[in-house]
C-alpha atoms as a PDB file:
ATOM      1  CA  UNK A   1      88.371  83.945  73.033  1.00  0.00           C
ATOM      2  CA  UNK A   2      85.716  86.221  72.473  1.00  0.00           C
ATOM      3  CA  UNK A   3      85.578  89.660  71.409  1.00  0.00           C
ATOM      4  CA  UNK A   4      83.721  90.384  75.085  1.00  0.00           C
ATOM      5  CA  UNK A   5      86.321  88.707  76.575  1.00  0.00           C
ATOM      6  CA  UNK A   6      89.030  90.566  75.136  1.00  0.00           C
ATOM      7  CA  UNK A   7      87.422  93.595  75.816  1.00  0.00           C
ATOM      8  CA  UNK A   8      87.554  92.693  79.347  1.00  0.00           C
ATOM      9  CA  UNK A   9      90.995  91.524  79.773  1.00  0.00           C
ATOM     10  CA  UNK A  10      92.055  94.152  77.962  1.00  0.00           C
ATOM     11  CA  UNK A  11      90.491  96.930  79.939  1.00  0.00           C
ATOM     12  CA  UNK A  12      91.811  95.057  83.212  1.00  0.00           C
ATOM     13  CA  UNK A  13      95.538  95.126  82.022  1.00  0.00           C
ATOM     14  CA  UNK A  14      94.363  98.744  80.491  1.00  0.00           C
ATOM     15  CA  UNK A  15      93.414 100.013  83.996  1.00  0.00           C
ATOM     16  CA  UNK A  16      96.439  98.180  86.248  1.00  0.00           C
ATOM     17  CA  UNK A  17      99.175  99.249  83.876  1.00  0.00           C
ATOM     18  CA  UNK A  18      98.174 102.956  84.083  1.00  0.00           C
ATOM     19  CA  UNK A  19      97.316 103.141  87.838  1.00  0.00           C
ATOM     20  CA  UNK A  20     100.745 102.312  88.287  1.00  0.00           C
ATOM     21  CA  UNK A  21     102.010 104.336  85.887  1.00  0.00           C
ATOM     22  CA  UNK A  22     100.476 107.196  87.344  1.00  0.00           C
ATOM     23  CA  UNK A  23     101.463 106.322  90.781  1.00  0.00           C
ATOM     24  CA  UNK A  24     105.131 106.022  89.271  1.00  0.00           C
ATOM     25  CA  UNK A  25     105.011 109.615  87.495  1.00  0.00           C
ATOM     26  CA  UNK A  26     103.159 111.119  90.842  1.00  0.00           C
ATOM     27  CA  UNK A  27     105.792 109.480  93.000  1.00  0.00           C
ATOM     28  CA  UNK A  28     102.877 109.101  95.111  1.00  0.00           C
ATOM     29  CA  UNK A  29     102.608 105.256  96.512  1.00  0.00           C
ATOM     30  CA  UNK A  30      98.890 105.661  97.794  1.00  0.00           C
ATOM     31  CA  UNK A  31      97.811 105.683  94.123  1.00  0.00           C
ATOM     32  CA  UNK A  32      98.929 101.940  93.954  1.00  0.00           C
ATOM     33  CA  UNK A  33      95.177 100.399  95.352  1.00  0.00           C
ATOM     34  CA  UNK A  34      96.467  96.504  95.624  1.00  0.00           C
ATOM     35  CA  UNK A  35      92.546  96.060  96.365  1.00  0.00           C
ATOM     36  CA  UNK A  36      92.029  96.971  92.187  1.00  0.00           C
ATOM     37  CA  UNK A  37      93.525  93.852  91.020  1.00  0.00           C
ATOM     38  CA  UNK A  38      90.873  91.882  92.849  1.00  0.00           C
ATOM     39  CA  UNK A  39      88.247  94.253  92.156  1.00  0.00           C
ATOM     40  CA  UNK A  40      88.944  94.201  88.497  1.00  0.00           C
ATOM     41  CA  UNK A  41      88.343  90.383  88.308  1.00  0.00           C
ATOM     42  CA  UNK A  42      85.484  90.364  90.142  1.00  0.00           C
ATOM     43  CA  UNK A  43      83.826  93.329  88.508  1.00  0.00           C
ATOM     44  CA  UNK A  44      84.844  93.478  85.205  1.00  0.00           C
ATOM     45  CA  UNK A  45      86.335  90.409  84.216  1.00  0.00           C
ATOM     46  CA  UNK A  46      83.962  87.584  85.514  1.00  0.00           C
ATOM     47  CA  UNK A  47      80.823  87.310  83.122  1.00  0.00           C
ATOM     48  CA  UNK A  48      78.661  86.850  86.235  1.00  0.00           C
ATOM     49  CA  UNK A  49      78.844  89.526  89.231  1.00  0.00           C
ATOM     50  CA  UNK A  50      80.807  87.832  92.163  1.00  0.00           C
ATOM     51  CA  UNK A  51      79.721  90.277  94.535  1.00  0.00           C
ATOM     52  CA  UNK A  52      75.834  91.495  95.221  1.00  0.00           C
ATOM     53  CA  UNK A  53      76.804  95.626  95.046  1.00  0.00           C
ATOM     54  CA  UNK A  54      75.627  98.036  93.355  1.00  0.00           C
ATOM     55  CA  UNK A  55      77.768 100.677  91.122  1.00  0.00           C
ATOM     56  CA  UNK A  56      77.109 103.727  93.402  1.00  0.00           C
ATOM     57  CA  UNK A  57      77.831 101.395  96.445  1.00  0.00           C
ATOM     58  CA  UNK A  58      81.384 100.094  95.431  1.00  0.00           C
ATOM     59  CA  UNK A  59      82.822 103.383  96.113  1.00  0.00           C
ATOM     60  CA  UNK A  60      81.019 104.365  99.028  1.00  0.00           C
ATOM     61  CA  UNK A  61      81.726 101.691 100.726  1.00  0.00           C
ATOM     62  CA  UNK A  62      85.312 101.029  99.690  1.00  0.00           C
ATOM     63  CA  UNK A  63      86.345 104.715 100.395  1.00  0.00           C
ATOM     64  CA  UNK A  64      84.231 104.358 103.963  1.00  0.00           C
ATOM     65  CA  UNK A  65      86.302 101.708 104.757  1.00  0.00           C
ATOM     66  CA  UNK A  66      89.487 103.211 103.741  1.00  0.00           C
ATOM     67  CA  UNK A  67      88.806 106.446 105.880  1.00  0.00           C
ATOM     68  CA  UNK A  68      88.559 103.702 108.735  1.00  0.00           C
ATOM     69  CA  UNK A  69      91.615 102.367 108.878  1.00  0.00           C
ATOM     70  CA  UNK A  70      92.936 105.774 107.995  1.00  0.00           C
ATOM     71  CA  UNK A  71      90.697 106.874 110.994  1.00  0.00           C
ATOM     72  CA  UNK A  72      91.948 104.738 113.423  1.00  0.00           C
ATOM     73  CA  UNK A  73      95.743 105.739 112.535  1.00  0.00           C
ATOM     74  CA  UNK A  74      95.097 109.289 112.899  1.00  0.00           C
ATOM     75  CA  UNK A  75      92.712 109.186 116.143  1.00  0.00           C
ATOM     76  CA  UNK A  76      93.268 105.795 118.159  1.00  0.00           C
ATOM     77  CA  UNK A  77      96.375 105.764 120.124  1.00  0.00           C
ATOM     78  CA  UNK A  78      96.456 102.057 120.121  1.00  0.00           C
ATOM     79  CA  UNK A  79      99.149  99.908 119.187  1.00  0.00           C
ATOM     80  CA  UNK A  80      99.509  98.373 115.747  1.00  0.00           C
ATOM     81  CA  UNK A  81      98.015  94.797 116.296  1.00  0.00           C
ATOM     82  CA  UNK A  82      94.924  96.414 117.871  1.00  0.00           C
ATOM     83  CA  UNK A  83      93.946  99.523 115.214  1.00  0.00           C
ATOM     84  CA  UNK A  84      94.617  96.287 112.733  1.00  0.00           C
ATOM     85  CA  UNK A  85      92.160  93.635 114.413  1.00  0.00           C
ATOM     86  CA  UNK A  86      89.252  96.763 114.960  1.00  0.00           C
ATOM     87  CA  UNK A  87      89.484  97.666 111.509  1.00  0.00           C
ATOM     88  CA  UNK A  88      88.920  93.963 110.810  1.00  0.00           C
ATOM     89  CA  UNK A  89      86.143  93.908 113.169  1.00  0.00           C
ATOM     90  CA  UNK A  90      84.575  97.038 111.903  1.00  0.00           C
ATOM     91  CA  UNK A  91      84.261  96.751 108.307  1.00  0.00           C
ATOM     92  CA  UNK A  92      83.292  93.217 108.697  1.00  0.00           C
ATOM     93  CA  UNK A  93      80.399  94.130 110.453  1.00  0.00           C
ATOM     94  CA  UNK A  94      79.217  96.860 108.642  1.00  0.00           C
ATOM     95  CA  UNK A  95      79.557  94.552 105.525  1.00  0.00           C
ATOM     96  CA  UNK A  96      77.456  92.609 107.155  1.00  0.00           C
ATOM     97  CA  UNK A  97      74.875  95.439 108.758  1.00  0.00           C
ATOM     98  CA  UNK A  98      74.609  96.647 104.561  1.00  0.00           C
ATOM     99  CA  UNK A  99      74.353  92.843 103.585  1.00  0.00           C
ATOM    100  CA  UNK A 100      76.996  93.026 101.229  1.00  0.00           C
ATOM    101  CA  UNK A 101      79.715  90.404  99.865  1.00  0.00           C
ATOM    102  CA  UNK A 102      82.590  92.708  98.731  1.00  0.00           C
ATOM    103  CA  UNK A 103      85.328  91.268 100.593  1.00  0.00           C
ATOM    104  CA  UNK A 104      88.059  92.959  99.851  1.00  0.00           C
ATOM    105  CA  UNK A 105      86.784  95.963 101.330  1.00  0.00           C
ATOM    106  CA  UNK A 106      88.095  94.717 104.339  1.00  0.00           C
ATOM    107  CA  UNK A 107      91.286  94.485 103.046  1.00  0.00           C
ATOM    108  CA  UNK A 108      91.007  98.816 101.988  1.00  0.00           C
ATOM    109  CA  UNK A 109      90.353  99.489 105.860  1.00  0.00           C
ATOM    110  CA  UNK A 110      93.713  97.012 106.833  1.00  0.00           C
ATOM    111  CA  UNK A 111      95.816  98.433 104.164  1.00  0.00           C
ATOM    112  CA  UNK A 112      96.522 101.973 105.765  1.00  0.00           C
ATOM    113  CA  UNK A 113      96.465 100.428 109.539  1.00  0.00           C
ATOM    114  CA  UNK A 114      99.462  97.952 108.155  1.00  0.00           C
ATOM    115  CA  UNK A 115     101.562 100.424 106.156  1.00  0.00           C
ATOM    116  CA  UNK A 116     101.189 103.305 109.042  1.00  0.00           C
ATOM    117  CA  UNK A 117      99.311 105.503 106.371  1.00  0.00           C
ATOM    118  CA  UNK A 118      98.572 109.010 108.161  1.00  0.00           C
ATOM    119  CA  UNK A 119      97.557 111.043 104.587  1.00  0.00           C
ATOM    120  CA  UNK A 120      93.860 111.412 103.584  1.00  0.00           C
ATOM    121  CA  UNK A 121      95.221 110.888  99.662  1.00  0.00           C
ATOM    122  CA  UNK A 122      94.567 107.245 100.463  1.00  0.00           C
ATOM    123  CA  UNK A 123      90.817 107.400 100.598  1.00  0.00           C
ATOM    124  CA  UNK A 124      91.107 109.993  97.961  1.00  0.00           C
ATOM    125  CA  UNK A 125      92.963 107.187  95.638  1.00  0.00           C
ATOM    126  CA  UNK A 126      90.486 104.994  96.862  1.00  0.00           C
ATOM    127  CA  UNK A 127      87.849 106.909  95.870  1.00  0.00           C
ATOM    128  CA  UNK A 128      89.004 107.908  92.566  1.00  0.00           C
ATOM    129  CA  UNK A 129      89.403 104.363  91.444  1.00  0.00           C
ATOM    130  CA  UNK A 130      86.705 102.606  93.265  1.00  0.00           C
ATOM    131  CA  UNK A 131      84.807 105.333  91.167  1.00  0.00           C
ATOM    132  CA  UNK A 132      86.219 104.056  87.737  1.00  0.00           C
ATOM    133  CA  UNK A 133      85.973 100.543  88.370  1.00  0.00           C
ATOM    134  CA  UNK A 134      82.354 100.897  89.106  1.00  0.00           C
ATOM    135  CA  UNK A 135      82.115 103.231  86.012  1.00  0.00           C
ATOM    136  CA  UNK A 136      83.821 100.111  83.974  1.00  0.00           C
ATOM    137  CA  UNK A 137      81.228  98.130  85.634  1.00  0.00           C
ATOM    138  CA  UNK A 138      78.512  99.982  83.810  1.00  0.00           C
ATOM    139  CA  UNK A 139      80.166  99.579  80.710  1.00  0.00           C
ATOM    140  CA  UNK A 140      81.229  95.583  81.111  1.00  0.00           C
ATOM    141  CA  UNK A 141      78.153  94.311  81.429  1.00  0.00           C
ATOM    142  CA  UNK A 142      77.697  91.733  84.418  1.00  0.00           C
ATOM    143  CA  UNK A 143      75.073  88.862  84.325  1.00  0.00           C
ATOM    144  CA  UNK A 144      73.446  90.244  88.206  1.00  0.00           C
ATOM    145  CA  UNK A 145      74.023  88.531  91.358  1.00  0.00           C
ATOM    146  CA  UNK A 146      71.199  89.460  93.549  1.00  0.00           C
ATOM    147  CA  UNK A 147      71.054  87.143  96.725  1.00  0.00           C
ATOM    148  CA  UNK A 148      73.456  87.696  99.705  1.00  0.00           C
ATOM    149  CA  UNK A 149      75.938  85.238 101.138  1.00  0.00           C
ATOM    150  CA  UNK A 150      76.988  86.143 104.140  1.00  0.00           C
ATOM    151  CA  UNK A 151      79.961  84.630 105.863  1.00  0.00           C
ATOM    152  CA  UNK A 152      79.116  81.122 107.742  1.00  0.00           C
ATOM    153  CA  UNK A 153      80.538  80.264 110.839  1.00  0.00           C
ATOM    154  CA  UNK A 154      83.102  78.452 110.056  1.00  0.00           C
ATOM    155  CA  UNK A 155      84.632  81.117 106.957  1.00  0.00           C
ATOM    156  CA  UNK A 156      84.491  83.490 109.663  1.00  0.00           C
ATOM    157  CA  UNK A 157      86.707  81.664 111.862  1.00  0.00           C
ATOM    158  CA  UNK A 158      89.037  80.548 109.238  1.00  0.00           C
ATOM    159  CA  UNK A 159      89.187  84.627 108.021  1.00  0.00           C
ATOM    160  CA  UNK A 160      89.653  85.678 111.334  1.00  0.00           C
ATOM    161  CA  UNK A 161      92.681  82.956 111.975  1.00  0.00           C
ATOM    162  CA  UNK A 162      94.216  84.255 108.443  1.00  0.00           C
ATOM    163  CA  UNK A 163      94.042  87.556 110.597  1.00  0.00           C
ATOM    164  CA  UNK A 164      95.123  86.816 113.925  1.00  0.00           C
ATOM    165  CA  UNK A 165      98.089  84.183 113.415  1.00  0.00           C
ATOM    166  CA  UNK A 166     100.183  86.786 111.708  1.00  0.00           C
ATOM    167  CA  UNK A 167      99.551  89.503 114.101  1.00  0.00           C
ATOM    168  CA  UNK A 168     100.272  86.981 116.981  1.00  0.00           C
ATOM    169  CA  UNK A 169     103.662  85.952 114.873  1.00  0.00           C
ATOM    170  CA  UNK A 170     104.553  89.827 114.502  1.00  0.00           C
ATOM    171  CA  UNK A 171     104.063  89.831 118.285  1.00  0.00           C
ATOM    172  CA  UNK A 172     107.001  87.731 118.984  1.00  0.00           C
ATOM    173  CA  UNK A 173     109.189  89.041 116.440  1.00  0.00           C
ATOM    174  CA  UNK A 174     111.692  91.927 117.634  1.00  0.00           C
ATOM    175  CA  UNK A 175     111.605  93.748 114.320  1.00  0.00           C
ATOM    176  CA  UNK A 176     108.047  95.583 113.681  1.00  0.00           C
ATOM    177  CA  UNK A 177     108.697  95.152 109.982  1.00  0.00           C
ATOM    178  CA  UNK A 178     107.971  91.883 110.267  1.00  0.00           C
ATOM    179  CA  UNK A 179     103.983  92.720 110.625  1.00  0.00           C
ATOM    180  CA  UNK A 180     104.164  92.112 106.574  1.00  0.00           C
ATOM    181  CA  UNK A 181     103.911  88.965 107.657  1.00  0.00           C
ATOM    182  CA  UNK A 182      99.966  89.419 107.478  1.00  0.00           C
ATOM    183  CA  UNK A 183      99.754  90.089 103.747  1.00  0.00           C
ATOM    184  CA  UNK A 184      99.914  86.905 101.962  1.00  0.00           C
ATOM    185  CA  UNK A 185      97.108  85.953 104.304  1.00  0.00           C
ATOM    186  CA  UNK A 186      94.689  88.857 104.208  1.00  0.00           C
ATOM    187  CA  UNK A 187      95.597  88.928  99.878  1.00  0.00           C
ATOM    188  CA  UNK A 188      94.833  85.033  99.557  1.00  0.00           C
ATOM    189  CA  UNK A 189      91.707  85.006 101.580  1.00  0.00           C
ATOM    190  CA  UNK A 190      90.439  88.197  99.412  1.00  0.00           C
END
């Protein structure tokens, strides 16, 4: 293993262990950004830049998105399954407007719609650690990834089905708990 290497896992492990420590001392569950763990791969751990962002972008957009799904809580008076699929609709295509890869941005709008999140310290926390990672960034130094890959037909489908079959399941299920049924999904597809 190499000492860059180290550095890298280490400041990963570094930056999960005290994000939940501090949500744990705060008592305040927003902190916990399950987005982080995939963002700390692909932007500090992976020699080579997965995604084509740059620093100032990654929280700008990841906070935008989170203020969506917080958004559509707050102001849409829409049932679960249907602030869930716009927020998936929305981000995608502004992803896509910006030509940018960072999946799991999607998953910072779906997160509030799925846990019934009404508190604007979500997109606060968001922005707080989006900010650090893309500080960390800076100082991990990323071969650059400068041509866009957008979504082909077919990933889009297969994303969209990792979407929709849940929410149809939760549907026919009597107990509205069950919509964390749509996790593993959304979390493997990130």
């Amino acid at each position: 293993m190499t000492s860059s290497s180290i550095k890298r896992n280490l400041s990963v492990a570094l930056f999960l262990t005290l994000m939940v420590a501090l949500a744990d001392v705060s008592g305040q569950s927003e902190v916990v950004f399950p987005e982080a763990a995939a963002l700390c791969v692909g932007l500090w751990l992976m020699p080579k830049a997965v995604w084509n962002i740059r620093g100032w972008q990654i929280p700008l957009y990841l906070t935008a998105a989170a203020s969506i799904g917080l958004a559509l809580n707050l102001w849409l008076p829409a049932c679960f399954e249907i602030r869930f699929a716009l927020a998936f609709v929305i981000v995608i295509g502004l992803l896509r407007l910006v030509r940018c890869n960072m999946y799991p941005t999607v998953s910072a709008a779906m997160l509030p719609v799925l846990v019934g999140t009404t508190s604007w310290l979500y997109p606060a926390c968001v922005l707080v650690i989006s900010a650090l990672l893309a500080l960390g960034r800076g100082w991990l130094r990323q071969e650059k990834r400068t041509e866009y890959h957008p979504f082909g037909g077919l990933q889009l489908v297969l994303l969209t089905a990792s979407v929709c079959l849940p929410l149809a399941v939760t549907l026919c299920l009597p107990n509205p708990t069950m919509r964390f049924l749509a996790v593993p999904p959304l979390v493997v597809t990130m």
